[in-house]
Protein backbone atom coordinates (compact mmCIF):
# COMPACT_ATOMS: atom_id res chain seq x y z
CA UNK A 1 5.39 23.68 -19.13
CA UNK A 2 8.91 21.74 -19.51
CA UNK A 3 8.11 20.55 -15.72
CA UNK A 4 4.61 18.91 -16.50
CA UNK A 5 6.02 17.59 -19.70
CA UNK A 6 8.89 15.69 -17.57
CA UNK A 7 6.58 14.89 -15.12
CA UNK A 8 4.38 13.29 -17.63
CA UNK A 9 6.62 11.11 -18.87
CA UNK A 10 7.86 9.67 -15.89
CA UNK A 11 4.38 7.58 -15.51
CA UNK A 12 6.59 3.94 -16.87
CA UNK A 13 8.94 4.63 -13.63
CA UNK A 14 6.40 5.49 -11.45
CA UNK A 15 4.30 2.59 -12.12
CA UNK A 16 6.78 -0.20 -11.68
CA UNK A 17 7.65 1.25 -8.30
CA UNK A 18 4.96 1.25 -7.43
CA UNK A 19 4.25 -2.42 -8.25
CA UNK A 20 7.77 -3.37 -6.39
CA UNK A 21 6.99 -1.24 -3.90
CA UNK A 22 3.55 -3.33 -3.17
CA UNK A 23 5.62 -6.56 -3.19
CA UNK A 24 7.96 -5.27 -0.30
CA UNK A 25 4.81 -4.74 1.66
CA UNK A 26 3.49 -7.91 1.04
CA UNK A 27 7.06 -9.46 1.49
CA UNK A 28 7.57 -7.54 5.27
CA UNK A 29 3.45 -7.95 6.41
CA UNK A 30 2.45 -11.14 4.72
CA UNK A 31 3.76 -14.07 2.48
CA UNK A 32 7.50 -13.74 1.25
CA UNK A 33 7.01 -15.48 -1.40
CA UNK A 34 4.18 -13.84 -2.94
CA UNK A 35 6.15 -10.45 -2.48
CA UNK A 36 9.42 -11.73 -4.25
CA UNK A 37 7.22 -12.59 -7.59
CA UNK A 38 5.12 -9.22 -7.07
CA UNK A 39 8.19 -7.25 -6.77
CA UNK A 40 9.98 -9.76 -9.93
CA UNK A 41 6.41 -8.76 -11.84
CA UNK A 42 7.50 -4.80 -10.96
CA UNK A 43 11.05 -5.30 -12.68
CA UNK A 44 9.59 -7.56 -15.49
CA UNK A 45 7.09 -4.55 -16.29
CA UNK A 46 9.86 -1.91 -16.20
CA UNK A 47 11.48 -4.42 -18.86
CA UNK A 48 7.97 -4.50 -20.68
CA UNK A 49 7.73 -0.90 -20.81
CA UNK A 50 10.76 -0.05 -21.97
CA UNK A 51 10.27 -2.24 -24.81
CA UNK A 52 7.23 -0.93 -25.91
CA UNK A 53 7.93 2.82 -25.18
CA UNK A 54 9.95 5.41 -27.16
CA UNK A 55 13.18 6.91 -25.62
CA UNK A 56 11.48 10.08 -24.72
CA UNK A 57 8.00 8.28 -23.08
CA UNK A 58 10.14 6.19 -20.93
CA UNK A 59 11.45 8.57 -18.88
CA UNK A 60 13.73 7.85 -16.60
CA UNK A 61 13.63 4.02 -17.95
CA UNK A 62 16.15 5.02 -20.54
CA UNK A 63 19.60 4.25 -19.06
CA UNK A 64 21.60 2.66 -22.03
CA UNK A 65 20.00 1.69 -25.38
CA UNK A 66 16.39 -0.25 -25.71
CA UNK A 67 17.85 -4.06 -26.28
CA UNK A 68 20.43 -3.52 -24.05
CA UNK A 69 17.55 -2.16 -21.12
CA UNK A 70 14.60 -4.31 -22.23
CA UNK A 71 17.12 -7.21 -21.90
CA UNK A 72 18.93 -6.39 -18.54
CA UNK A 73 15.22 -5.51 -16.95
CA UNK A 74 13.64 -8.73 -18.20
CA UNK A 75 16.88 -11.17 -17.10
CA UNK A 76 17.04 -9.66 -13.39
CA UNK A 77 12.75 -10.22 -13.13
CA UNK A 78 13.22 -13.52 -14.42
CA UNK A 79 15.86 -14.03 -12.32
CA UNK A 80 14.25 -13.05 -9.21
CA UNK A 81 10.99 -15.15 -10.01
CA UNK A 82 12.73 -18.30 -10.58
CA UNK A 83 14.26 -17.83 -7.02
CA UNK A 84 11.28 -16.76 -5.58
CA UNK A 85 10.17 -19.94 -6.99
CA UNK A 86 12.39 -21.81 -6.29
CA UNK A 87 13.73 -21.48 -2.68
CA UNK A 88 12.03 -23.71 0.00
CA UNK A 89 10.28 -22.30 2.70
């Protein structure tokens, strides 16, 4: 029961890589650019989520304390957009 219960609440780190993971694919097979954002809209969720969610609901999301995580998440997806963004081809 304590396994399904973990399991369960792991959905918040599953989901955002699984949303980076789909930019990496798109970086390597297709456009680069269009992967950078998707995998900088992967981190940005992760900072989204943890934001939203309690301590115990976000799993494996919860490294430090909420600010300090929502922050951290949110800066390095920023960051990585406005690169993507910005680089020339």
């Amino acid at each position: 029961m304590a396994g399904e219960a973990q399991r369960r609440s792991e959905w918040p780190l599953a989901l955002s890589l699984l949303v980076g993971a789909a930019g990496l694919v798109v970086l390597t097979f297709y456009n680069w650019r269009n992967g950078v954002l998707i995998f900088a809209g992967g981190v940005f969720l992760a900072g989204l989520l943890r934001a939203t969610l309690s301590d115990t609901a976000a799993g494996l999301l919860h490294v430090r304390g909420r600010m300090f995580d929502t922050a951290l998440l949110v800066a390095v997806g920023a960051a990585i957009a406005t690169l993507g963004l910005i680089v020339p081809n």
